[in-house]
N, C-alpha and C. Protein backbone atom coordinates (compact mmCIF):
# COMPACT_ATOMS: atom_id res chain seq x y z
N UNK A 1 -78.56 35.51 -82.25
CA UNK A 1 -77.70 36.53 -81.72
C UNK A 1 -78.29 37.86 -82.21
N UNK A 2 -78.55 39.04 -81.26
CA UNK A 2 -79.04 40.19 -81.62
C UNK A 2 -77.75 40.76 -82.49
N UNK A 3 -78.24 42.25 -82.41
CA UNK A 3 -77.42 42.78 -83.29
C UNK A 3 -75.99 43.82 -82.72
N UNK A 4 -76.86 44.27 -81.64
CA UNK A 4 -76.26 44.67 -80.58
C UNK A 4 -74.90 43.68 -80.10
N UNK A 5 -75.11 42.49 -79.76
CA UNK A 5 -73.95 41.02 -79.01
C UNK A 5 -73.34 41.22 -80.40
N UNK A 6 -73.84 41.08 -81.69
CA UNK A 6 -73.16 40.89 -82.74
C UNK A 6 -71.83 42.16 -83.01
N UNK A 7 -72.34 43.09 -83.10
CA UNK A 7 -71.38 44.10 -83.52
C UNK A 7 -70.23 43.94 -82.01
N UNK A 8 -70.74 43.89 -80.95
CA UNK A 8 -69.84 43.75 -80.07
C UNK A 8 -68.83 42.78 -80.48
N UNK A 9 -68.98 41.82 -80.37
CA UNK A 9 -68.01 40.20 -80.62
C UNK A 9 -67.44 41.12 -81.75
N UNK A 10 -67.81 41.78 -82.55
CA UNK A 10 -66.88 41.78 -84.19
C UNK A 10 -66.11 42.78 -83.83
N UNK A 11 -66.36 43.85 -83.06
CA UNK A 11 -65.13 44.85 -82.16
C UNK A 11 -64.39 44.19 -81.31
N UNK A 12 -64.79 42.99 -81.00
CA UNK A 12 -63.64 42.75 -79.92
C UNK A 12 -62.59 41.80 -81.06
N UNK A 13 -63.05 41.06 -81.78
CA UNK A 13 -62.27 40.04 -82.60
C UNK A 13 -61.57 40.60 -82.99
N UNK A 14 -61.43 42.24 -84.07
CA UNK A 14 -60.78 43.15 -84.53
C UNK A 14 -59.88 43.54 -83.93
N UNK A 15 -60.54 44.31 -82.28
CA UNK A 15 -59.55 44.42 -81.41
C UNK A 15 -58.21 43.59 -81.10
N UNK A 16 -58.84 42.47 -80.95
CA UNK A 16 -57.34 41.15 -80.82
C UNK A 16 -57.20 41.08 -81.76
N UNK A 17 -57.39 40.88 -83.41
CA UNK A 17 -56.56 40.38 -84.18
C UNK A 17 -55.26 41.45 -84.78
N UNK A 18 -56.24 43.04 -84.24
CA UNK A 18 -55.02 44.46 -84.43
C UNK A 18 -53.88 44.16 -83.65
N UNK A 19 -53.94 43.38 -82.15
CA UNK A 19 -52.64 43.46 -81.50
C UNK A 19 -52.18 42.69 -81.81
N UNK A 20 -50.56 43.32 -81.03
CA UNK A 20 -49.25 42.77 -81.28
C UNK A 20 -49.13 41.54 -80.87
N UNK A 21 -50.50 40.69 -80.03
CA UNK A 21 -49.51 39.36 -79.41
C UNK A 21 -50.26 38.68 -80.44
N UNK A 22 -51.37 38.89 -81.40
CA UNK A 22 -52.46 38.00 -82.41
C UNK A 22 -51.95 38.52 -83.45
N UNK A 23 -51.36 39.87 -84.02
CA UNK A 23 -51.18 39.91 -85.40
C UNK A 23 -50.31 39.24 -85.89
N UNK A 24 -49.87 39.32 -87.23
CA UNK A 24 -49.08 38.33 -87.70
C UNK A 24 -48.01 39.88 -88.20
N UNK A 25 -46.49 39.29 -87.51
CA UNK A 25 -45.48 40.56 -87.57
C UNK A 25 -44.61 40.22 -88.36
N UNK A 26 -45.47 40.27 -90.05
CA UNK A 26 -44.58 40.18 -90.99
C UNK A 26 -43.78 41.38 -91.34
N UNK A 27 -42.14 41.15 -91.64
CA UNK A 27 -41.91 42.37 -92.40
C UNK A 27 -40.98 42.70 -90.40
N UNK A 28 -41.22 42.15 -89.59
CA UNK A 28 -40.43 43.10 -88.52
C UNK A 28 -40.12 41.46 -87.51
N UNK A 29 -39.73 40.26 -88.05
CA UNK A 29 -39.05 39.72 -87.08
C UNK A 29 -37.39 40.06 -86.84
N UNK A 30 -36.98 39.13 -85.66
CA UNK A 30 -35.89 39.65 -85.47
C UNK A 30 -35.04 38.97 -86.59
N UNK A 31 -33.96 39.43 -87.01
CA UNK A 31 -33.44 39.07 -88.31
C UNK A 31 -32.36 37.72 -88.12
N UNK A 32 -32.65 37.12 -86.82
CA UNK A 32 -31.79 36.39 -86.71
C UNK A 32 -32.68 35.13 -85.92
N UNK A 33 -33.87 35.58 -86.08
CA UNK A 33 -34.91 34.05 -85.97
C UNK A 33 -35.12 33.54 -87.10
N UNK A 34 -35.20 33.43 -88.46
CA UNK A 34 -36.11 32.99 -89.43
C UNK A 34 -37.03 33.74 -89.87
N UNK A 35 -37.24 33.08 -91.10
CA UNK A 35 -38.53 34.08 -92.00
C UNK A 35 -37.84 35.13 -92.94
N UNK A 36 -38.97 36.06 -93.25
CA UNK A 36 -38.79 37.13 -94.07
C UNK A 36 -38.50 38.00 -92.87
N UNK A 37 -37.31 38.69 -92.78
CA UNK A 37 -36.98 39.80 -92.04
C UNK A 37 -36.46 41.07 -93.16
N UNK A 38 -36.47 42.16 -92.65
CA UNK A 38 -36.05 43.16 -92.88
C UNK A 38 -34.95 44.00 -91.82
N UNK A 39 -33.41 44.27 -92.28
CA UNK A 39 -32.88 44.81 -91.25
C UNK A 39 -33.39 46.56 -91.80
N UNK A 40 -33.30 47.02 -92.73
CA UNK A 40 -33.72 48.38 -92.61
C UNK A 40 -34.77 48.23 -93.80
N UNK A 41 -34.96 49.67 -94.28
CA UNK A 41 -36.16 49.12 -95.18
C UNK A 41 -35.39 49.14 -96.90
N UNK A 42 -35.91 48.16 -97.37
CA UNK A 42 -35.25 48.09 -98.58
C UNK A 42 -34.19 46.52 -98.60
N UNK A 43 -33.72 46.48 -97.02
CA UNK A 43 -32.56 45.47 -96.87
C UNK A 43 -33.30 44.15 -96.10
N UNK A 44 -32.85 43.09 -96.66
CA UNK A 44 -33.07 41.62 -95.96
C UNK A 44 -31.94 41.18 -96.07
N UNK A 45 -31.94 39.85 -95.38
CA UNK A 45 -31.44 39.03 -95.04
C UNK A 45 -30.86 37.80 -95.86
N UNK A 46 -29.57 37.57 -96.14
CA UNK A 46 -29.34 36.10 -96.86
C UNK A 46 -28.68 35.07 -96.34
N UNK A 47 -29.00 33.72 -96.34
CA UNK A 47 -27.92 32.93 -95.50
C UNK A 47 -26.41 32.70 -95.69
N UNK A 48 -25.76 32.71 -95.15
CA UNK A 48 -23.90 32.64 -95.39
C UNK A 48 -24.37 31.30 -95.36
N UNK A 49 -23.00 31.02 -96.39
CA UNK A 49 -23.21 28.73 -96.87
C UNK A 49 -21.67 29.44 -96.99
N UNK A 50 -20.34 30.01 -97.51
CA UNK A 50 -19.23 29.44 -97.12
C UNK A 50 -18.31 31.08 -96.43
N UNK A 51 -17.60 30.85 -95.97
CA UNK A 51 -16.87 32.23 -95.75
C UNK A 51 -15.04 31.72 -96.07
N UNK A 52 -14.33 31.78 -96.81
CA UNK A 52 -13.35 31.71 -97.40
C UNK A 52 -12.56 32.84 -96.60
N UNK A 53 -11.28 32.95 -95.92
CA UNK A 53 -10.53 34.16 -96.41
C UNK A 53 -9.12 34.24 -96.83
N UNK A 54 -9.18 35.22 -97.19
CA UNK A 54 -8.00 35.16 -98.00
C UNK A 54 -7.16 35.74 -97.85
N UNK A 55 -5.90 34.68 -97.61
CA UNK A 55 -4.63 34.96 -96.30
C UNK A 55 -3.45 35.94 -97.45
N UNK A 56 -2.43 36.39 -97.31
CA UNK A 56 -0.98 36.77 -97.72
C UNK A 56 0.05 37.03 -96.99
N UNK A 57 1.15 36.00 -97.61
CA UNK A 57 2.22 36.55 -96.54
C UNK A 57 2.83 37.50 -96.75
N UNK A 58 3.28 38.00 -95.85
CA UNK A 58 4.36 39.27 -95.96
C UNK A 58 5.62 38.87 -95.32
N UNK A 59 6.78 39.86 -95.72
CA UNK A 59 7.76 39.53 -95.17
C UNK A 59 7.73 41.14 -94.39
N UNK A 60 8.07 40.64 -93.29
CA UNK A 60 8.51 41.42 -92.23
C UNK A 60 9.50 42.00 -91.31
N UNK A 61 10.25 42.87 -91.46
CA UNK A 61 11.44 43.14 -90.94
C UNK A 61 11.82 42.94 -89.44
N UNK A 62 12.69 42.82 -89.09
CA UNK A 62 13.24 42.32 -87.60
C UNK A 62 14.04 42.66 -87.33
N UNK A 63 14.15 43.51 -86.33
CA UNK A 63 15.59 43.52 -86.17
C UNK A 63 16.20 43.66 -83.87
N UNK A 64 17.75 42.49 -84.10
CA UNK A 64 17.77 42.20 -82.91
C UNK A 64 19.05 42.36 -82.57
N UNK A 65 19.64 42.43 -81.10
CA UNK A 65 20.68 42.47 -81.10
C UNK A 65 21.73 41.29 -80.58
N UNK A 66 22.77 40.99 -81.36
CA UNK A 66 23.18 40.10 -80.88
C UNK A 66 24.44 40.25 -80.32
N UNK A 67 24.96 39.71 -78.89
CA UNK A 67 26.14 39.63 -78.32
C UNK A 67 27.06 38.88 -78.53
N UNK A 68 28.16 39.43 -78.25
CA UNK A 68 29.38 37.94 -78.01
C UNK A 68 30.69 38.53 -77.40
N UNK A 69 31.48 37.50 -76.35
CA UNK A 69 32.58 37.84 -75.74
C UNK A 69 33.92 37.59 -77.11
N UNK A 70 34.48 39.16 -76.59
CA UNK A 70 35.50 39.27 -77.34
C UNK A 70 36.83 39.22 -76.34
N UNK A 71 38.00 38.49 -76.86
CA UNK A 71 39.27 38.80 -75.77
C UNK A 71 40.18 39.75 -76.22
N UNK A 72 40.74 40.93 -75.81
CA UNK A 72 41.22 41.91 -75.99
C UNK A 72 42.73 42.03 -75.21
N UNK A 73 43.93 42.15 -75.79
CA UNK A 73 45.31 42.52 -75.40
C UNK A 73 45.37 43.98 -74.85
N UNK A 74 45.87 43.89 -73.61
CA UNK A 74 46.30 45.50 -73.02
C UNK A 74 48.01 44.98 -72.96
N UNK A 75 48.98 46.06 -73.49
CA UNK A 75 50.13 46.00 -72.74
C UNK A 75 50.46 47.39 -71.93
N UNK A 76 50.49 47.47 -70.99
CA UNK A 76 50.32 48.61 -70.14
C UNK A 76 52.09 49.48 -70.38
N UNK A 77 51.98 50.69 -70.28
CA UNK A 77 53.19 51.42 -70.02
C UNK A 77 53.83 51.43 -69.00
N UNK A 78 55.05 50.94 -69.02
CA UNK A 78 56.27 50.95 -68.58
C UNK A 78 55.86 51.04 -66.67
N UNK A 79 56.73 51.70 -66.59
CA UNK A 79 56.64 52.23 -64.73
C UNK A 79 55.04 53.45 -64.53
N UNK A 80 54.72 54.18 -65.38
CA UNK A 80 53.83 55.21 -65.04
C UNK A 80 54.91 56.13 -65.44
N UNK A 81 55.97 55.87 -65.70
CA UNK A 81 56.98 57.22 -65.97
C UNK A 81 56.89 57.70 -67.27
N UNK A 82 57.01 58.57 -68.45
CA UNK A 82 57.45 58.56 -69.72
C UNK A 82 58.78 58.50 -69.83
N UNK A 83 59.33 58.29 -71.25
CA UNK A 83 60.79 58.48 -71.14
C UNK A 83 61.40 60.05 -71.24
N UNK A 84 60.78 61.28 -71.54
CA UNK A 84 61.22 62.20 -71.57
C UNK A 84 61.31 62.36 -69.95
N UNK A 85 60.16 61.84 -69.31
CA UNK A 85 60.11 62.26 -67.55
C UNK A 85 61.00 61.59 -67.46
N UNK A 86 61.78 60.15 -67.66
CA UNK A 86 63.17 59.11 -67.03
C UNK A 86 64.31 60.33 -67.73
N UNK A 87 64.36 60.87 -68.56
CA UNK A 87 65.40 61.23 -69.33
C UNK A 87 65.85 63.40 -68.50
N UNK A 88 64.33 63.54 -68.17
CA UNK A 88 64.85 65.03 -67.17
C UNK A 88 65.28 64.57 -65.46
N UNK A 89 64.41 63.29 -64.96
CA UNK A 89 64.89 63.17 -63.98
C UNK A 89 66.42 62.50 -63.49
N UNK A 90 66.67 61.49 -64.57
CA UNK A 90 68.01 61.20 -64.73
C UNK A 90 69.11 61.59 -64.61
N UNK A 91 69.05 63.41 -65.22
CA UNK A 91 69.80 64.29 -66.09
C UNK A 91 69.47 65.24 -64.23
N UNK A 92 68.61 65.62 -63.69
CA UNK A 92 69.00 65.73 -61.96
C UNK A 92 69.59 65.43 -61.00
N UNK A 93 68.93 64.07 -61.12
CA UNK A 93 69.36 63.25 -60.25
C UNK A 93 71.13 62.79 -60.08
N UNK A 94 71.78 62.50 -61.88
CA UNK A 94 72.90 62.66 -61.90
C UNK A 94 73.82 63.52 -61.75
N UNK A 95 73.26 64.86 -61.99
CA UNK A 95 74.20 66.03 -61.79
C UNK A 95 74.36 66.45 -60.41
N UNK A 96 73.11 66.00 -59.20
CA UNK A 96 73.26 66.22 -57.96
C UNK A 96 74.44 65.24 -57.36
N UNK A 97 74.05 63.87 -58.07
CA UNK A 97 75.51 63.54 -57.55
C UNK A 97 76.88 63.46 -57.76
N UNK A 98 76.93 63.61 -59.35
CA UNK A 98 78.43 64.46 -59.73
C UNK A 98 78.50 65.46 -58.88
N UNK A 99 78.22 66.45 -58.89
CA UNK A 99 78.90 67.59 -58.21
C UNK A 99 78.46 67.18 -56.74
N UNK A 100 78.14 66.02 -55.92
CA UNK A 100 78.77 66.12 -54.67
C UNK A 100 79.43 65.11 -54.57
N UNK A 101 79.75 64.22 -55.83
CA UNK A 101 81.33 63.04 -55.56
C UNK A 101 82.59 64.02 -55.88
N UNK A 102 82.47 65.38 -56.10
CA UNK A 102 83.82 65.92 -56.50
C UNK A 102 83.96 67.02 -56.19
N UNK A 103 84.98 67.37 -55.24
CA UNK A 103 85.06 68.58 -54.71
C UNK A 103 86.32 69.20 -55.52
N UNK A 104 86.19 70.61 -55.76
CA UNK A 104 87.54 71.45 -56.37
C UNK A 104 87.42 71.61 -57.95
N UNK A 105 88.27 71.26 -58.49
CA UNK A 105 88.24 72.15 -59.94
C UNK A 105 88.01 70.86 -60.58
N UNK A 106 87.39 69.90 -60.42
CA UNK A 106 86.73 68.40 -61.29
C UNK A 106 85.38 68.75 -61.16
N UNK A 107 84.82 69.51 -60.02
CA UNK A 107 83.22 69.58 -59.86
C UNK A 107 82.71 69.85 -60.98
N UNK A 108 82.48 70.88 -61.68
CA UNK A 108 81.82 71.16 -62.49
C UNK A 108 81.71 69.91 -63.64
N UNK A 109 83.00 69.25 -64.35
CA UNK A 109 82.72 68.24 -65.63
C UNK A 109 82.37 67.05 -64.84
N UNK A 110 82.48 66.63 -63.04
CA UNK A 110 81.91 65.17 -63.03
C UNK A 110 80.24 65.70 -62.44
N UNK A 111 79.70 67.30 -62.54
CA UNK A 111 78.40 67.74 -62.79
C UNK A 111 77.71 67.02 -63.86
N UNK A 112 78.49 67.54 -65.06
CA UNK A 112 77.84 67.59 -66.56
C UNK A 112 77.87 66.16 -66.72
N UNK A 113 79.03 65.28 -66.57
CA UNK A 113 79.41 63.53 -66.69
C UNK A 113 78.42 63.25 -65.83
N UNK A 114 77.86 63.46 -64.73
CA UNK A 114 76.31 62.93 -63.85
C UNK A 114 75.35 63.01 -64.79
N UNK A 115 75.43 64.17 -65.04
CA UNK A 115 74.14 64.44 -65.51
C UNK A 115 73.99 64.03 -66.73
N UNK A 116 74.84 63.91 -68.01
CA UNK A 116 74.63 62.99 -69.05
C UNK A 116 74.32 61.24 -68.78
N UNK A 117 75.21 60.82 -67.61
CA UNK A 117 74.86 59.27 -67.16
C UNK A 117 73.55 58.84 -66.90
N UNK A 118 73.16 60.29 -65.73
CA UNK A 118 72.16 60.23 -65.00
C UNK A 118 70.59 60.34 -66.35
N UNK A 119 70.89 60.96 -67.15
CA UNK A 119 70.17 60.89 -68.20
C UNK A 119 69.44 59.51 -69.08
N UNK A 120 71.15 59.30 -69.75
CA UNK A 120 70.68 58.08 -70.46
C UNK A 120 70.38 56.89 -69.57
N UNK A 121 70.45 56.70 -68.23
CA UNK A 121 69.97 55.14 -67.04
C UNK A 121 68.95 55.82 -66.68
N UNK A 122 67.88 57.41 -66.64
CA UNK A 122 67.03 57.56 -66.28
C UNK A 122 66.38 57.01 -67.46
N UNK A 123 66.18 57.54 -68.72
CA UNK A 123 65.76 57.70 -70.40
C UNK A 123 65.55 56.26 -70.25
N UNK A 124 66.85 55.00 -70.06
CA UNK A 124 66.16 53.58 -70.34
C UNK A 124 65.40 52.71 -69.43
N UNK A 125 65.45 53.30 -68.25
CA UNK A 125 64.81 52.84 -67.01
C UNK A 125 63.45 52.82 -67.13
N UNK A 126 62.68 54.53 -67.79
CA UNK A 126 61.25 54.32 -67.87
C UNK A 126 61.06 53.70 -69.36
N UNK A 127 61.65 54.06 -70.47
CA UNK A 127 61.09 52.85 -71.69
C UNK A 127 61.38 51.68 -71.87
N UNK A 128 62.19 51.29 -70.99
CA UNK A 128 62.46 49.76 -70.88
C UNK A 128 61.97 48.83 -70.28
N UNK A 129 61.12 49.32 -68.98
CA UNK A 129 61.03 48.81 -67.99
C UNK A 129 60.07 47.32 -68.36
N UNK A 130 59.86 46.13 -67.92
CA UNK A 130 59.51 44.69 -68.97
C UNK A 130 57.99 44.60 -67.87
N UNK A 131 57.19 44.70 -68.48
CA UNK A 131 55.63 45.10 -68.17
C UNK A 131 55.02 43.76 -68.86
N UNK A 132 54.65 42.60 -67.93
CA UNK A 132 53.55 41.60 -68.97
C UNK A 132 52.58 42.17 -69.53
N UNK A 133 52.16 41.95 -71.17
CA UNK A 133 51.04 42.15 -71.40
C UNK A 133 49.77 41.29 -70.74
N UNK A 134 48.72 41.98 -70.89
CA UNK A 134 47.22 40.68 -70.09
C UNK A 134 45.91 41.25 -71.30
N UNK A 135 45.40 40.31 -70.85
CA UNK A 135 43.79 40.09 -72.03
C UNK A 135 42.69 40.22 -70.54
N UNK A 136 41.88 40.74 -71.31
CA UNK A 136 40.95 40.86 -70.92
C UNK A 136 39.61 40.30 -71.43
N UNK A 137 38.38 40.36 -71.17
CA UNK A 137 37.26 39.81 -72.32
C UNK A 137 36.26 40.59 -72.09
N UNK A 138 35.93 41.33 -72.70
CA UNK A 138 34.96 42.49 -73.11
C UNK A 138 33.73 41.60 -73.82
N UNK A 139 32.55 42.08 -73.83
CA UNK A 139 31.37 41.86 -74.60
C UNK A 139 30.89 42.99 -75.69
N UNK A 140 31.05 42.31 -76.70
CA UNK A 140 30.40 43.46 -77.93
C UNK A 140 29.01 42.80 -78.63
N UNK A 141 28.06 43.91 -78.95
CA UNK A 141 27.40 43.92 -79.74
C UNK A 141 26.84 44.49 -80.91
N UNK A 142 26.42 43.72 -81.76
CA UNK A 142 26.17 44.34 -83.07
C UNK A 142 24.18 43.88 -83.56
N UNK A 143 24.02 44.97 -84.13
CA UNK A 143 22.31 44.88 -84.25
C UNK A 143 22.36 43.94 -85.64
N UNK A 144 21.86 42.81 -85.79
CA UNK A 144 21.43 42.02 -86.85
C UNK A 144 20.08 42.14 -87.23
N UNK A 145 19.89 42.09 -88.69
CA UNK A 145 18.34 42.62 -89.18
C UNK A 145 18.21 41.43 -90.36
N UNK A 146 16.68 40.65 -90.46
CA UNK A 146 16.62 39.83 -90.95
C UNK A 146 15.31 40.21 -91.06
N UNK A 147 14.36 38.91 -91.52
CA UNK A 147 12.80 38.83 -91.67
C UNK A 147 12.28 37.85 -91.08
N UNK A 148 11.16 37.90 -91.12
CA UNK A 148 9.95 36.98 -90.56
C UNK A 148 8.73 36.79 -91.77
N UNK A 149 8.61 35.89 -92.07
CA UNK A 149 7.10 35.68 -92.57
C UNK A 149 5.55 35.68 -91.90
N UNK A 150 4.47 36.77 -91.94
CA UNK A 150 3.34 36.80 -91.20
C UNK A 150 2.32 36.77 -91.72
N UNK A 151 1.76 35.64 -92.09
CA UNK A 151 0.39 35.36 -92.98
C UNK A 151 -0.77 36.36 -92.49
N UNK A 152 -1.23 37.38 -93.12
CA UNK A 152 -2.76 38.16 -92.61
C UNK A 152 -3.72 38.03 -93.63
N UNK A 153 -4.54 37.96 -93.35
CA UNK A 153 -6.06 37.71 -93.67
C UNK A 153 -6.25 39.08 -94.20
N UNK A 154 -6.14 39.81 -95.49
CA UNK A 154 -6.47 40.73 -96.20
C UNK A 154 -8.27 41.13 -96.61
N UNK A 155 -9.30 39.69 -96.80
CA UNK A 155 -10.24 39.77 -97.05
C UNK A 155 -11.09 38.54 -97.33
N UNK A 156 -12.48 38.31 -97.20
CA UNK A 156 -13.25 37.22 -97.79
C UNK A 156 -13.92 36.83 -98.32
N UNK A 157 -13.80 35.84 -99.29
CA UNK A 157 -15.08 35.51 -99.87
C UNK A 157 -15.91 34.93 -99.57
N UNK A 158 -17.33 35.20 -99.55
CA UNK A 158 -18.49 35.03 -98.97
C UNK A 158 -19.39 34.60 -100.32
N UNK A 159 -19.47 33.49 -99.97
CA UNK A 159 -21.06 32.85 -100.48
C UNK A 159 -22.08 32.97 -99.86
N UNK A 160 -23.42 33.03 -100.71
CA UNK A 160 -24.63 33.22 -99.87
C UNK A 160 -25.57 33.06 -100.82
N UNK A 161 -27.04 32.65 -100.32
CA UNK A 161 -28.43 32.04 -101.13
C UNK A 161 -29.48 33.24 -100.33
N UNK A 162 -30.16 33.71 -101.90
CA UNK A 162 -30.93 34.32 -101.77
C UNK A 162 -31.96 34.47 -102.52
N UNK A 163 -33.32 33.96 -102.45
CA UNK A 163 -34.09 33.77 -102.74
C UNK A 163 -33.88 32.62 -104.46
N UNK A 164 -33.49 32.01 -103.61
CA UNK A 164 -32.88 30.39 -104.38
C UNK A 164 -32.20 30.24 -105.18
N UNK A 165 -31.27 31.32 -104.89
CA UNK A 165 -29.59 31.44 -105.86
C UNK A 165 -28.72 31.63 -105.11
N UNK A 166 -27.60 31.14 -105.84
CA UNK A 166 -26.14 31.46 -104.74
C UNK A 166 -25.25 32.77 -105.25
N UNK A 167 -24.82 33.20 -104.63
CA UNK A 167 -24.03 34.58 -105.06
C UNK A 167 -22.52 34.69 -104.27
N UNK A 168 -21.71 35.08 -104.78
CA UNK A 168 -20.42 35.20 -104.14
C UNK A 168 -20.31 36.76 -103.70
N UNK A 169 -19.57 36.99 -103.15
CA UNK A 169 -19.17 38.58 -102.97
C UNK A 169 -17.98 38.85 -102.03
N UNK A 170 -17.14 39.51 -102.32
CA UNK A 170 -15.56 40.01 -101.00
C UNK A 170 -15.62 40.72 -100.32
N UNK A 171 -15.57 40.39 -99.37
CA UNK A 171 -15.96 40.89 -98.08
C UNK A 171 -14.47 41.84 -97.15
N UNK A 172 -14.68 42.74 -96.55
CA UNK A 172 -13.14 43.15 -95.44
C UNK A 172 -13.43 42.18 -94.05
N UNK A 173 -14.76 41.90 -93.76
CA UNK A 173 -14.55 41.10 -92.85
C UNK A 173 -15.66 39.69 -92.83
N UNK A 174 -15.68 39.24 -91.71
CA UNK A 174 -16.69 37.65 -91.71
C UNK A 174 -17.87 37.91 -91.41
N UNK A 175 -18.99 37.98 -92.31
CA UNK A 175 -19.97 38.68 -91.37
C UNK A 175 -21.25 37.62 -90.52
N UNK A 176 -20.83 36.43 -90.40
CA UNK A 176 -21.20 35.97 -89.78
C UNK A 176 -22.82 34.60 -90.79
N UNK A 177 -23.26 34.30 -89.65
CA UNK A 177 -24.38 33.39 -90.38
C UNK A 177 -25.27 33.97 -91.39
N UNK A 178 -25.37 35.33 -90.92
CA UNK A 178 -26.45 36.10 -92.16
C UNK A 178 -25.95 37.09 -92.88
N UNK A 179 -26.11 37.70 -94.02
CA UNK A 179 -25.77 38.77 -94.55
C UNK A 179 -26.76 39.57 -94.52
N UNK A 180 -26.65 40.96 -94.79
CA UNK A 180 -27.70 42.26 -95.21
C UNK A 180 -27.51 41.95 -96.93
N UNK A 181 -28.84 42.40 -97.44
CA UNK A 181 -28.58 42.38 -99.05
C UNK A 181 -29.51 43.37 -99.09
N UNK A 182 -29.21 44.27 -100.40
CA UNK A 182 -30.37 45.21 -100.52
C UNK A 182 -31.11 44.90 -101.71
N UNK A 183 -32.44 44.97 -101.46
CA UNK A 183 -33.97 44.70 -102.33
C UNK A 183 -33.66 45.45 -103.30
N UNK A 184 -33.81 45.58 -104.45
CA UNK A 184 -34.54 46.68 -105.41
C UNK A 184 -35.54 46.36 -106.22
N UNK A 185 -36.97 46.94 -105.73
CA UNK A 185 -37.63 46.61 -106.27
C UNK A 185 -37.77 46.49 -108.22
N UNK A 186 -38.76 45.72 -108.63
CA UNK A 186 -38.63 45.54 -109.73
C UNK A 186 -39.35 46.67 -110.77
């Protein structure tokens, strides 16, 4: 082989072994194939072996409303009249007809005798009058407040192996098959 073919072949071998599909891309696989990866620089990768979390209950307030039929007494008033209204119309009504059952010098006292009669049968007519009481059934409600128990997941513990030790650490959430860990060099 001249020298000339020679140096050629050794530029081209160089050439392919510089690229990306022949070099060897240590230090930049994807961090979720295998190997030595790096997610930033300084940080790799460790495997998750358990993820624990760790639940608490709480009690929780509630609050609801609850119904129920109630039966309720009405006794209604009398005629619609009051008794002062039975007791002025009475006290009219009687004196109009005293003074026209009596003509001459009786008119005037079988006036006043109407009108006292006419009074007290107006007066007991409207507070007397006999009215059934009735029920009705109304619905009432009242707000009731109680609890609930709701287990939440506060945080986890995470096991993980890294470079052939196991390590624990608490986590806010699950982070899945791999962890980030950061290097420091020695």
């Amino acid at each position: 082989m001249n020298k000339k073919t020679f140096i050629i072949t050794a530029a081209l071998a160089a050439t392919l072994a510089a690229s990306p599909a022949f070099a060897g891309n240590y230090g930049h696989h994807d961090p979720y194939a295998g190997g030595p990866a790096h997610f930033d620089r300084g940080t790799e990768r460790a495997r998750v072996t358990s993820v624990v979390p760790i639940r608490v209950i709480e009690r929780v307030p509630v609050s609801h409303r609850e119904c129920y039929d109630e039966e309720v007494w009405h006794r209604p008033r009398g005629s619609g009249v009051s008794a002062g209204e039975g007791l002025i119309a009475g006290t009219l009504i009687g004196g109009v007809i005293g003074n026209q059952a009596v003509h001459g010098k009786g008119r005037n006292t079988a006036t006043v005798a109407g009108s006292i009669i006419g009074a007290v049968v107006g007066h007991a007519m409207a507070s007397e009058r006999d009215v059934q009481p009735y029920r009705t059934v109304e619905q009432r409600c009242d707000v009731r407040h109680s609890y609930r128990e709701e287990e939440r997941i506060v945080a986890y513990d995470v096991t993980y192996r890294y470079a052939g030790k196991t390590y624990t650490t608490r986590m806010d959430h699950d982070p899945g098959k791999w962890l980030p860990v950061t290097v420091q060099p020695y």
